[in-house]
N, C-alpha and C. Protein backbone atom coordinates (compact mmCIF):
# COMPACT_ATOMS: atom_id res chain seq x y z
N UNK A 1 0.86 -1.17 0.00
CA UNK A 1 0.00 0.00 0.00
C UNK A 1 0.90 1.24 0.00
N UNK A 2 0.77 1.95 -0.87
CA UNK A 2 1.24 3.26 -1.32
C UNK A 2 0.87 4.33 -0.28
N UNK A 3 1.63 5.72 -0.02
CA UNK A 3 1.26 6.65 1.23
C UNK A 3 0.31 7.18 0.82
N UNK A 4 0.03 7.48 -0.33
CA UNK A 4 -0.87 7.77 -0.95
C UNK A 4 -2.26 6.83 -1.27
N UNK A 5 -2.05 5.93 -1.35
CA UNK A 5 -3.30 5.02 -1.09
C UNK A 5 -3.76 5.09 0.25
N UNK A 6 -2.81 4.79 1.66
CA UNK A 6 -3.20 4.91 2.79
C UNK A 6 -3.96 6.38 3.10
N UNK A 7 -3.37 7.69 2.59
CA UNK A 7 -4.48 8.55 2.74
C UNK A 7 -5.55 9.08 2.49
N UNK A 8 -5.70 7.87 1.12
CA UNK A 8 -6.96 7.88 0.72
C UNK A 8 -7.83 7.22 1.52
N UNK A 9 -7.26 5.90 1.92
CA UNK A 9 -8.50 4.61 2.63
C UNK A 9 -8.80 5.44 3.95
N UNK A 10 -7.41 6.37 4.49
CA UNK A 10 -8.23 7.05 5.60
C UNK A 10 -8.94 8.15 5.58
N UNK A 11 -8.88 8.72 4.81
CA UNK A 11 -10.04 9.97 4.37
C UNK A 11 -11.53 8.95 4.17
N UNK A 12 -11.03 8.17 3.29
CA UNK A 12 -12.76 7.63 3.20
C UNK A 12 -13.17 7.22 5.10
N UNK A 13 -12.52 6.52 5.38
CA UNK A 13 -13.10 5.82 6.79
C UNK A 13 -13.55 7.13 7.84
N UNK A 14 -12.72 8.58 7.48
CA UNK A 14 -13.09 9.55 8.14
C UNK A 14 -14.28 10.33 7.75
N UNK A 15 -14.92 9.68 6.38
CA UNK A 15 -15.84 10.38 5.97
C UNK A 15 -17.24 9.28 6.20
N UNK A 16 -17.25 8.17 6.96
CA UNK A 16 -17.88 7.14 7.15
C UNK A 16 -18.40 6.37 6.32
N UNK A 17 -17.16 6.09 5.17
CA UNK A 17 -17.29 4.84 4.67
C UNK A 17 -16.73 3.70 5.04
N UNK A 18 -16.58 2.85 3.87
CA UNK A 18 -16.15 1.57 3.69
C UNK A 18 -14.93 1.07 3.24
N UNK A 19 -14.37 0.57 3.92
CA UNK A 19 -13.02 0.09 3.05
C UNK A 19 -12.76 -1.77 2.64
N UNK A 20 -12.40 -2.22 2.11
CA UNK A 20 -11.57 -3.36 2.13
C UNK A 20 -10.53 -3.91 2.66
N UNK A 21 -10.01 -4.53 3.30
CA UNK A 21 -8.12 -4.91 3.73
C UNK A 21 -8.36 -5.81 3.90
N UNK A 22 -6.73 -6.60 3.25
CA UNK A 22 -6.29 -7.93 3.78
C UNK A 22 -5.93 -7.90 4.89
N UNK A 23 -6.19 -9.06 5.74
CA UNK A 23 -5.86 -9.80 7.50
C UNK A 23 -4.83 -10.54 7.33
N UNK A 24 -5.13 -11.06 8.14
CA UNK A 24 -3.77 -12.02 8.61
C UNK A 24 -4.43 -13.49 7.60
N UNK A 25 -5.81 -13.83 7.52
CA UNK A 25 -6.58 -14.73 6.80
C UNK A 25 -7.34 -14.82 5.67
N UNK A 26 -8.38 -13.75 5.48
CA UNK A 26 -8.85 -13.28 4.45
C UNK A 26 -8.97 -11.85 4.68
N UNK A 27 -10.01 -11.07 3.67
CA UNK A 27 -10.14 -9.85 3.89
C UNK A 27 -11.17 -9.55 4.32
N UNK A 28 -11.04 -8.67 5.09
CA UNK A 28 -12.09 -7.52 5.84
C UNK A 28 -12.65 -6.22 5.64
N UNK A 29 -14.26 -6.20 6.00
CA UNK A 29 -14.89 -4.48 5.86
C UNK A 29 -14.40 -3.99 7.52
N UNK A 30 -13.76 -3.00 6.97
CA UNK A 30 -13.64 -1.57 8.22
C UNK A 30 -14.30 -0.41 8.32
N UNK A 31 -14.49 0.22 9.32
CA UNK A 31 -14.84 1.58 9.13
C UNK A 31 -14.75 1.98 10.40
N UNK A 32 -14.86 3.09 11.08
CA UNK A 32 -14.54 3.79 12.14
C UNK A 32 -15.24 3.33 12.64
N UNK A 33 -14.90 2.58 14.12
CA UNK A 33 -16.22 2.17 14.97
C UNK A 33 -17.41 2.77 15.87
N UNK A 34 -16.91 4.15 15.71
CA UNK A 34 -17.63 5.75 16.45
C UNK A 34 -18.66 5.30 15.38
N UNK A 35 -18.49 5.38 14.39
CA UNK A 35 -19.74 6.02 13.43
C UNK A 35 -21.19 5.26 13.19
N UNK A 36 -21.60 5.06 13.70
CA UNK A 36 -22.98 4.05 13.93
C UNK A 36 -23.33 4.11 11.77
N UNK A 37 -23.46 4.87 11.77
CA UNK A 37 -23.77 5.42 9.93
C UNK A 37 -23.11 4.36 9.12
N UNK A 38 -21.88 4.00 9.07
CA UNK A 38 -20.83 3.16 8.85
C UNK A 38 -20.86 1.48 9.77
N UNK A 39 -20.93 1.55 10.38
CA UNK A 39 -21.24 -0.05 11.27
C UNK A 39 -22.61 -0.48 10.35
N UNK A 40 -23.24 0.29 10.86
CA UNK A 40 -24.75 0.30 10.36
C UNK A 40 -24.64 -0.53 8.93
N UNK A 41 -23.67 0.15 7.87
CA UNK A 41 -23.88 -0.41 6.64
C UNK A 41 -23.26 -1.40 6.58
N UNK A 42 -21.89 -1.76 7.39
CA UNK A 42 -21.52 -3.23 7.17
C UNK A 42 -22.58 -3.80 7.63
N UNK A 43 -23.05 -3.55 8.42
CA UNK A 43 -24.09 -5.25 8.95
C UNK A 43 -24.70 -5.30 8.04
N UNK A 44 -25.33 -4.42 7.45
CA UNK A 44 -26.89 -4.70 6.06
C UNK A 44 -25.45 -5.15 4.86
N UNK A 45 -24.53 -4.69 4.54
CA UNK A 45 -23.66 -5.20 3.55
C UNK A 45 -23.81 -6.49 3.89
N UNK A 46 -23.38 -7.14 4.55
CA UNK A 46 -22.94 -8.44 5.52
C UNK A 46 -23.97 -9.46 5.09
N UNK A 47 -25.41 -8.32 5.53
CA UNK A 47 -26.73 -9.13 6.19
C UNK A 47 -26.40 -9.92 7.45
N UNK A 48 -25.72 -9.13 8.38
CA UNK A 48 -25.29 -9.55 9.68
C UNK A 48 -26.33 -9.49 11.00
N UNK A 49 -26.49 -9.96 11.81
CA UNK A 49 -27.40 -10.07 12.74
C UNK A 49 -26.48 -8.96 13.80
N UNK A 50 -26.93 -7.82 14.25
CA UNK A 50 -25.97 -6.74 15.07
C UNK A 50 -25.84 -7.39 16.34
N UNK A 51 -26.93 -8.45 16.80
CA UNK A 51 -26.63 -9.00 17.96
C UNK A 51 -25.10 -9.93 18.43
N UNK A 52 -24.80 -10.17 17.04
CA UNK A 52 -23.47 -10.92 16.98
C UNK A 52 -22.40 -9.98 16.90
N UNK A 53 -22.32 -8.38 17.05
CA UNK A 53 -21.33 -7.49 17.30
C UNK A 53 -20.68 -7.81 16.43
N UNK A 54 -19.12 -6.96 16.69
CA UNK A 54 -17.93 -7.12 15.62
C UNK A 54 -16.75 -6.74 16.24
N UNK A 55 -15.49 -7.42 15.52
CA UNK A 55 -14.22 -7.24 16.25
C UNK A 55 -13.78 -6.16 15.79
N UNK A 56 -13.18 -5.34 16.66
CA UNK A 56 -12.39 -4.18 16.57
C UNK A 56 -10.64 -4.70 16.29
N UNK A 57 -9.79 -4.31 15.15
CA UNK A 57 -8.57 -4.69 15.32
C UNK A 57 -7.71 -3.16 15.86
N UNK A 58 -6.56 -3.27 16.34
CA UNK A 58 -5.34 -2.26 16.89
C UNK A 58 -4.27 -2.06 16.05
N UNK A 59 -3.45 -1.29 16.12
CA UNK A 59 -1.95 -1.30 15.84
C UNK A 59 -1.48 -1.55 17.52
N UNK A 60 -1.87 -1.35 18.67
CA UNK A 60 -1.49 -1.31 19.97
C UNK A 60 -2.70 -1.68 21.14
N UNK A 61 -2.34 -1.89 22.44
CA UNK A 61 -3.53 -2.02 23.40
C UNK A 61 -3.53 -0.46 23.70
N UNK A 62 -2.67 0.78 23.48
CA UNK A 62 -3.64 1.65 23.91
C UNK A 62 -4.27 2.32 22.65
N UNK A 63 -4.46 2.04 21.64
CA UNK A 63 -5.78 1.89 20.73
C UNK A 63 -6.94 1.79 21.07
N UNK A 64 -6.63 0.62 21.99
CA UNK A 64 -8.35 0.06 22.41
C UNK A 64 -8.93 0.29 23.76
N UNK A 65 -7.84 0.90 24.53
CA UNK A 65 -7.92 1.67 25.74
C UNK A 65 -9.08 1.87 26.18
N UNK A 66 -9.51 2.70 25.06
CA UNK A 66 -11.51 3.65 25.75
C UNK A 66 -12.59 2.39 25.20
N UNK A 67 -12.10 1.39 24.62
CA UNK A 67 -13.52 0.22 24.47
C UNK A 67 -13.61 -0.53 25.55
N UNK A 68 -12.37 -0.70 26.45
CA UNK A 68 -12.28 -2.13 27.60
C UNK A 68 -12.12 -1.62 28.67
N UNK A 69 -12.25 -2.69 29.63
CA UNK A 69 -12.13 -2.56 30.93
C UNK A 69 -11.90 -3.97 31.25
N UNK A 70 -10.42 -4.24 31.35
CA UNK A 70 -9.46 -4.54 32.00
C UNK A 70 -8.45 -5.06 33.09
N UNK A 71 -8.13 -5.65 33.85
CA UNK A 71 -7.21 -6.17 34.43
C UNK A 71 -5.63 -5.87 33.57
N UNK A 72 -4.88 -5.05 35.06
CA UNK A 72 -3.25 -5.03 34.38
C UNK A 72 -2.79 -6.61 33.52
N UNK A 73 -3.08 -7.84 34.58
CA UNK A 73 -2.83 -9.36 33.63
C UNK A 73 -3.10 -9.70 32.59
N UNK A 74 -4.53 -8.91 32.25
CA UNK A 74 -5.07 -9.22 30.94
C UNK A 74 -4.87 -8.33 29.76
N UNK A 75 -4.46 -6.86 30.01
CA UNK A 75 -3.77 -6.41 29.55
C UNK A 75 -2.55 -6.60 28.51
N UNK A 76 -1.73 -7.16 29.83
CA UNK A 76 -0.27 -7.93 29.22
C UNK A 76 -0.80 -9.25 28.36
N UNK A 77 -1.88 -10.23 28.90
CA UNK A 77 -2.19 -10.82 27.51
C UNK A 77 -2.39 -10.18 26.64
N UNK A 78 -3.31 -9.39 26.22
CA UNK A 78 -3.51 -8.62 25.18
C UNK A 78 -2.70 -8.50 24.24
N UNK A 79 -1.47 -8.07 25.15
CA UNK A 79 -0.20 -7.05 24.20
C UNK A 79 0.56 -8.64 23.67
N UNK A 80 0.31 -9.59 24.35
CA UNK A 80 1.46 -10.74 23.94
C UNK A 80 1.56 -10.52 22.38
N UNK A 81 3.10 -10.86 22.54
CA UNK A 81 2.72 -11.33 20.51
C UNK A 81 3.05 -13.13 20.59
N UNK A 82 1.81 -13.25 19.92
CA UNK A 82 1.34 -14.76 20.05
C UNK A 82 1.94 -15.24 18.21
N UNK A 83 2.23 -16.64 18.45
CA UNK A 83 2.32 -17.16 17.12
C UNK A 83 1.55 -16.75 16.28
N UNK A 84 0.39 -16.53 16.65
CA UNK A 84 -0.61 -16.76 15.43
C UNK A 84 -1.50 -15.58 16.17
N UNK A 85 -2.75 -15.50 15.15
CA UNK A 85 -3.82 -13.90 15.34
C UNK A 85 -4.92 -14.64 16.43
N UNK A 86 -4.74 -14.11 17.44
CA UNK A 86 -6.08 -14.25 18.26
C UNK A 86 -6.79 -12.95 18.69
N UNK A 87 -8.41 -13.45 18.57
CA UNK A 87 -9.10 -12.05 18.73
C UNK A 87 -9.88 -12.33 20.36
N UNK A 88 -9.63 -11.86 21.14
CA UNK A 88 -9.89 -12.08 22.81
C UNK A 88 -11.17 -11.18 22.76
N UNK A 89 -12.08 -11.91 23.25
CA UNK A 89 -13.74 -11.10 24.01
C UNK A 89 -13.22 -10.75 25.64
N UNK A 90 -12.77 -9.34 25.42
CA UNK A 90 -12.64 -8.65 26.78
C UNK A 90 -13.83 -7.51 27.17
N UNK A 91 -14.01 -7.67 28.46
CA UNK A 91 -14.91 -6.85 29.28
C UNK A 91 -15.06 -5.31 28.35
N UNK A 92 -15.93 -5.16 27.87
CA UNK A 92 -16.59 -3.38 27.09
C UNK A 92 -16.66 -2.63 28.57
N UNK A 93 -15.66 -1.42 28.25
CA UNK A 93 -16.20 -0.21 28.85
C UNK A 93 -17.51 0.04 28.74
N UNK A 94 -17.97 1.16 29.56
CA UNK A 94 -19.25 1.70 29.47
C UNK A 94 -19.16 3.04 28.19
N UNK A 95 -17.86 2.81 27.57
CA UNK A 95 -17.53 3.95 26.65
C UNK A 95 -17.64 3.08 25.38
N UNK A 96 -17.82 1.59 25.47
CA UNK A 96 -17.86 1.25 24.29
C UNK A 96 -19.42 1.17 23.71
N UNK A 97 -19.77 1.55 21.96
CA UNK A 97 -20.76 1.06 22.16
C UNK A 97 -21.50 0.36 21.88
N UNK A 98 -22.87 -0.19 22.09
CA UNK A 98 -23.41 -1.12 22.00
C UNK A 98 -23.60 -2.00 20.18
N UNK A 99 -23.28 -1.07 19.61
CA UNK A 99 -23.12 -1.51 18.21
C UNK A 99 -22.22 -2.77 18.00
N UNK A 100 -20.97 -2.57 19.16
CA UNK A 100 -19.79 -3.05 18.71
C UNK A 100 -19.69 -4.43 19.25
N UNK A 101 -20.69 -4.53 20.14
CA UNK A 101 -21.12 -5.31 21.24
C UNK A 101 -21.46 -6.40 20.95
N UNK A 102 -23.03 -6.29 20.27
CA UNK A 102 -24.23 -6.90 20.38
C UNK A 102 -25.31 -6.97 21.15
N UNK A 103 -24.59 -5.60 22.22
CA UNK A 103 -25.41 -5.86 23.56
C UNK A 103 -25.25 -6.87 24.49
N UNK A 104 -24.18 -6.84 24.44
CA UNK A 104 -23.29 -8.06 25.00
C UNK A 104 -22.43 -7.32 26.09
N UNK A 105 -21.67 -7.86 26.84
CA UNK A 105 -21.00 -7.26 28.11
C UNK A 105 -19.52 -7.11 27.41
N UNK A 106 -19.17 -7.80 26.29
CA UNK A 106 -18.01 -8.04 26.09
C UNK A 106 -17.49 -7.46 24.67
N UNK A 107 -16.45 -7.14 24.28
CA UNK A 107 -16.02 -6.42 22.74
C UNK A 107 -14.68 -7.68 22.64
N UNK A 108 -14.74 -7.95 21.03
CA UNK A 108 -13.63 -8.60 20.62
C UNK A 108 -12.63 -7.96 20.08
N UNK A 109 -11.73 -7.99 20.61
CA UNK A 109 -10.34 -7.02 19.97
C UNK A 109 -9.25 -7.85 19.36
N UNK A 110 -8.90 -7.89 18.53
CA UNK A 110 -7.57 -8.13 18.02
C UNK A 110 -6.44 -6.72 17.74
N UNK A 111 -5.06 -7.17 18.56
CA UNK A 111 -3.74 -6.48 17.74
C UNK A 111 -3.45 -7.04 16.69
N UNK A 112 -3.62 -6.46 15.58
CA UNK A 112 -3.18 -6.77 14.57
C UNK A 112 -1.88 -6.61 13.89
N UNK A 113 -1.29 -8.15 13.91
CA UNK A 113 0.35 -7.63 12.73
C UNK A 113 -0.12 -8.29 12.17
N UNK A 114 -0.79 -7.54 10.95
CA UNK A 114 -0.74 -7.75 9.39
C UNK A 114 -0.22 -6.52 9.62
N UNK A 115 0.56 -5.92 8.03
CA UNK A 115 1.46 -4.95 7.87
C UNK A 115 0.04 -3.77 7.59
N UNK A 116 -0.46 -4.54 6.77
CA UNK A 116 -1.69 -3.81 5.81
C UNK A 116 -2.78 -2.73 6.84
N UNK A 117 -3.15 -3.69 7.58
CA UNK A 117 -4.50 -3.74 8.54
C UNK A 117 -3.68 -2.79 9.49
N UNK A 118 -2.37 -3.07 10.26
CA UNK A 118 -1.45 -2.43 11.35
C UNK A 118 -1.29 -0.79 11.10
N UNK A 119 -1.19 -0.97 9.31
CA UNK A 119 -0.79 0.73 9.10
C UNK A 119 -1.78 1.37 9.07
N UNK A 120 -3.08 0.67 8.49
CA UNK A 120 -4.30 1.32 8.32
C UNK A 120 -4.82 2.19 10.09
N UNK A 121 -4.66 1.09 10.63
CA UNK A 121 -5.15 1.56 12.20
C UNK A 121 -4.14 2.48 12.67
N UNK A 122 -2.79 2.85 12.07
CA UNK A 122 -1.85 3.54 12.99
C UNK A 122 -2.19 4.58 12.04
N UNK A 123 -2.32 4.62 11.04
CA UNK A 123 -2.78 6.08 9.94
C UNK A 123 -3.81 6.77 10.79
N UNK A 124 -5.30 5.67 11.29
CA UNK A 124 -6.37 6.31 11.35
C UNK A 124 -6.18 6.77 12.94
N UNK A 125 -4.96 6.16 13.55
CA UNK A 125 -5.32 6.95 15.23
C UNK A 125 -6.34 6.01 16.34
N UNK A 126 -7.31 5.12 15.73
CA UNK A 126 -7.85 4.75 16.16
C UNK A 126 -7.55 2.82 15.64
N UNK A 127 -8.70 2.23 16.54
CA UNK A 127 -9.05 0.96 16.16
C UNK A 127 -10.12 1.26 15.07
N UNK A 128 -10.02 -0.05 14.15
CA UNK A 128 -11.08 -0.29 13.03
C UNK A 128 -11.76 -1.35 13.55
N UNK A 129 -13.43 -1.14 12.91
CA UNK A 129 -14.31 -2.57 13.02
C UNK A 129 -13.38 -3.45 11.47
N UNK A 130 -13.26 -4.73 12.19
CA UNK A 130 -12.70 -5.89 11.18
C UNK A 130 -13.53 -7.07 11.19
N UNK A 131 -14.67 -7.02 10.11
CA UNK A 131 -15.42 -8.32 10.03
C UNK A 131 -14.96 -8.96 8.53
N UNK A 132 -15.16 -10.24 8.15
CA UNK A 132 -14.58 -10.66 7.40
C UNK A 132 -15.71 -10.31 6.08
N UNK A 133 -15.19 -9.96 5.09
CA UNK A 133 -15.58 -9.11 3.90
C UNK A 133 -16.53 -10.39 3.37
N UNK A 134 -17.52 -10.47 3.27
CA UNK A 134 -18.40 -11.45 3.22
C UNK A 134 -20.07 -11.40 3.38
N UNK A 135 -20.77 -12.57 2.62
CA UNK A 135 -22.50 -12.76 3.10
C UNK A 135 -22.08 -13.35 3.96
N UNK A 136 -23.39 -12.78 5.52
CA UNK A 136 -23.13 -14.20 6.68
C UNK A 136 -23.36 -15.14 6.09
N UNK A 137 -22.34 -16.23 6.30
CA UNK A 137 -22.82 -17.60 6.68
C UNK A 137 -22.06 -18.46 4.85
N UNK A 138 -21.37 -17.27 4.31
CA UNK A 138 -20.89 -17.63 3.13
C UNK A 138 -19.47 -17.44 3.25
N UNK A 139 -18.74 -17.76 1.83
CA UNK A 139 -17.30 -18.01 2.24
C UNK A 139 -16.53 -16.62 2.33
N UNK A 140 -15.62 -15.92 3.23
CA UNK A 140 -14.96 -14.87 2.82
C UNK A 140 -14.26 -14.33 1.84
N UNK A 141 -13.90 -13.69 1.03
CA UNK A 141 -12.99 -12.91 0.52
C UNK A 141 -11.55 -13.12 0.51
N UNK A 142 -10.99 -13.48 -0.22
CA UNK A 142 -9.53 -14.40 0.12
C UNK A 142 -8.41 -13.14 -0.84
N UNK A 143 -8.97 -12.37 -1.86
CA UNK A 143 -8.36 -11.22 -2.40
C UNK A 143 -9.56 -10.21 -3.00
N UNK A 144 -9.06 -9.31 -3.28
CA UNK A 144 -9.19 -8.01 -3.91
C UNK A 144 -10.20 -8.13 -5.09
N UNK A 145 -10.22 -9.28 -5.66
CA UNK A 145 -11.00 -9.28 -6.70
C UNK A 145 -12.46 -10.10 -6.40
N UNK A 146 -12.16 -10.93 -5.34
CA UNK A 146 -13.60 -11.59 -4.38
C UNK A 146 -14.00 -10.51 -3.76
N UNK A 147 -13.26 -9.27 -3.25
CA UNK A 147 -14.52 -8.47 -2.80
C UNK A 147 -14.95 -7.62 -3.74
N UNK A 148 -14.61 -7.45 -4.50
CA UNK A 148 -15.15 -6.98 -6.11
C UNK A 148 -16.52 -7.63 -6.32
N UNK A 149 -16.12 -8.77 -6.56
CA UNK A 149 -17.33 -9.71 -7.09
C UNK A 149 -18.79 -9.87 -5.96
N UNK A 150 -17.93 -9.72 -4.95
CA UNK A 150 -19.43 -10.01 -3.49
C UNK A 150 -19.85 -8.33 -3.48
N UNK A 151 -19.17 -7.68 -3.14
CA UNK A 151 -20.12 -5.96 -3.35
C UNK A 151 -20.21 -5.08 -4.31
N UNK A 152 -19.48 -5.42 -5.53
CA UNK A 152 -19.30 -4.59 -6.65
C UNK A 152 -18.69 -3.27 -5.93
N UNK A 153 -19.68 -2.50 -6.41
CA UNK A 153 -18.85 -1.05 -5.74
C UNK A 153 -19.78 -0.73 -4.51
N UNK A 154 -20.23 -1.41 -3.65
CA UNK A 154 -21.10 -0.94 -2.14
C UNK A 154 -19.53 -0.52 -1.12
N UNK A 155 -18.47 -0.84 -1.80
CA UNK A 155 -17.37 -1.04 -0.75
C UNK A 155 -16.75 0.60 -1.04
N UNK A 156 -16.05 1.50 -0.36
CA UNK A 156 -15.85 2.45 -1.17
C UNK A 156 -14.68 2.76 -1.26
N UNK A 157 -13.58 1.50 -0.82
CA UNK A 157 -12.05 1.58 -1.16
C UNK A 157 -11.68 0.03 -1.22
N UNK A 158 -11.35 -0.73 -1.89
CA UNK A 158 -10.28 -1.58 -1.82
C UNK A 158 -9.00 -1.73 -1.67
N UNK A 159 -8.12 -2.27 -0.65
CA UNK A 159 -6.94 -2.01 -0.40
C UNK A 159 -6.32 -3.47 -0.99
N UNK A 160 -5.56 -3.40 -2.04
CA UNK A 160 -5.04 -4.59 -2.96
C UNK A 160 -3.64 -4.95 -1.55
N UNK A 161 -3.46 -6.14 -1.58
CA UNK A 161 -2.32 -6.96 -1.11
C UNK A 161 -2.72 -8.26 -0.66
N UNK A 162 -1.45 -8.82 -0.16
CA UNK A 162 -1.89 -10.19 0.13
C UNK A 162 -2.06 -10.35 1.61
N UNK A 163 -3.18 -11.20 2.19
CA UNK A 163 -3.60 -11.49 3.39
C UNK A 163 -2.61 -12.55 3.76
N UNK A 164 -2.34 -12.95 5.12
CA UNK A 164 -1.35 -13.65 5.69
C UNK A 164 -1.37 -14.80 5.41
N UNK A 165 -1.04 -15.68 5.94
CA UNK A 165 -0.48 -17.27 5.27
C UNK A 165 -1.42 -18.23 5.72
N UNK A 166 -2.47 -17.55 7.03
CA UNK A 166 -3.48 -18.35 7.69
C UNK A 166 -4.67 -19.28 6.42
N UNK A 167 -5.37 -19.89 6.78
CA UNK A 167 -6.60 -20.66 6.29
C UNK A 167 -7.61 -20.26 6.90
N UNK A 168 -7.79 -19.98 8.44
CA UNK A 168 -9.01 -19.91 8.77
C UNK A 168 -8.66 -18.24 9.18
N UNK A 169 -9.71 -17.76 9.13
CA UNK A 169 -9.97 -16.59 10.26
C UNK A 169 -9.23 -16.86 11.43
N UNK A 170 -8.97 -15.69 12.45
CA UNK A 170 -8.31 -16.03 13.79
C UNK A 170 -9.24 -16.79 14.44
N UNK A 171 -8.61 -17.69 15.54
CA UNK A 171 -9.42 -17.82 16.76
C UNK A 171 -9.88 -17.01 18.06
N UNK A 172 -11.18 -17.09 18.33
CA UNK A 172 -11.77 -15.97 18.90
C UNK A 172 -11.93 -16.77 20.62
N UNK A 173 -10.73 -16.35 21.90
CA UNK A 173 -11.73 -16.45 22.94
C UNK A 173 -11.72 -15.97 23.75
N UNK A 174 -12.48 -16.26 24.89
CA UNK A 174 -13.07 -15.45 26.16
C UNK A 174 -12.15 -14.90 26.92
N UNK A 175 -11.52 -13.62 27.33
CA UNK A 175 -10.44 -13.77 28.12
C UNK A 175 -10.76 -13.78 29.53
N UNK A 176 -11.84 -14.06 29.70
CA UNK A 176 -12.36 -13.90 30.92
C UNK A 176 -12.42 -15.58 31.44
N UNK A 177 -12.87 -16.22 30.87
CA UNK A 177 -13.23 -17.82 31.25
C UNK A 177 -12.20 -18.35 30.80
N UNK A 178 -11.59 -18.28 29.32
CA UNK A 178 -10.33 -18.91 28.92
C UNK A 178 -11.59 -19.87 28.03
N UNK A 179 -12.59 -19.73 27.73
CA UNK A 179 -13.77 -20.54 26.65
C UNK A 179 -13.10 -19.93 25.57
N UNK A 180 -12.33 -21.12 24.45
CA UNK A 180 -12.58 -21.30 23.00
C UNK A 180 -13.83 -20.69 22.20
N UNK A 181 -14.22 -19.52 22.05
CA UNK A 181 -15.55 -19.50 21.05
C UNK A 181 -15.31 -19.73 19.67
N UNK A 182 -14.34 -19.91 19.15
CA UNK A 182 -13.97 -19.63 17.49
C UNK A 182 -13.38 -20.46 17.32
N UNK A 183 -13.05 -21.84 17.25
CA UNK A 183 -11.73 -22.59 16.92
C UNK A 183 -10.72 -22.28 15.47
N UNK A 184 -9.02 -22.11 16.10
CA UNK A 184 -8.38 -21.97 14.89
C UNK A 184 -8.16 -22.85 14.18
């Protein structure tokens, strides 16, 4: 991604659109997670049920600072750098909101090292919503030209590169119970 591409994908996300990026697995819709306007349209993009919330990814844990609430221990999990991408359901602030949720007590966060996804979030200052670029319940987006084909132009940036070496999506779990919800 070009500096110039990156200040494009972040102007759009600041104007509450849509973007594309490769993950660590396949690719993902982002958009500022403040903007209800923008969440709003991934889920109907999606045809997502909002009760099932969405993961927020980082360049850092204090990115995600104002969504959680925390333990210093869990924290330092957070920050681990783990072999592989895990996205942890930690305790939602009362600052996070319920969009991101499901109405749920809990927000899923991933730090993200993908290079792609890492710069995007350190460009924008903030965390991005990262759901996998996709119909629920259909297969994801594996490049640039599958999310072409699944939204045509509903998306309002595509960010071309290659997603990481994974097969599945990350594994998603509880950091509270240590419950598996996602197997990798």
């Amino acid at each position: 991604m070009t500096p110039w591409q990156l200040r494009q994908a972040i102007r759009i996300i600041q104007s509450g659109g849509i973007i594309a990026y490769p993950t660590e697995a396949v690719y993902g819709l982002g958009c500022d997670p403040l903007n209800w306007g923008a969440v709003e349209t991934i889920y109907l993009l999606k045809n997502r049920n909002p009760d099932k919330g969405l993961i927020l990814i980082a360049s850092s844990t204090a990115q995600i600072e104002p969504y959680i609430n925390i333990t210093p221990a869990q924290r330092q999990q957070l920050g681990k750098r783990l072999a592989r991408p895990v996205t942890w359901v930690v305790p939602a602030s009362v600052h996070c909101p319920h969009w991101l949720t499901g109405n749920q007590t809990g927000v899923a966060v991933r730090i993200t090292r993908h290079p792609a996804a890492r710069a995007l979030c350190r460009a924008a200052g903030h965390p991005l919503v990262s759901t996998s670029a996709n119909i629920s319940q259909r297969n994801a987006a594996r490049t640039a030209l599958d999310v072409r084909r699944i939204f045509r132009s509903d998306v309002d940036r595509i960010i071309h590169g290659a997603t990481g070496q994974r097969t599945n999506p990350s594994e998603i779990c509880d950091m509270t119970s240590g419950k598996i919800l996602r197997p990798d």
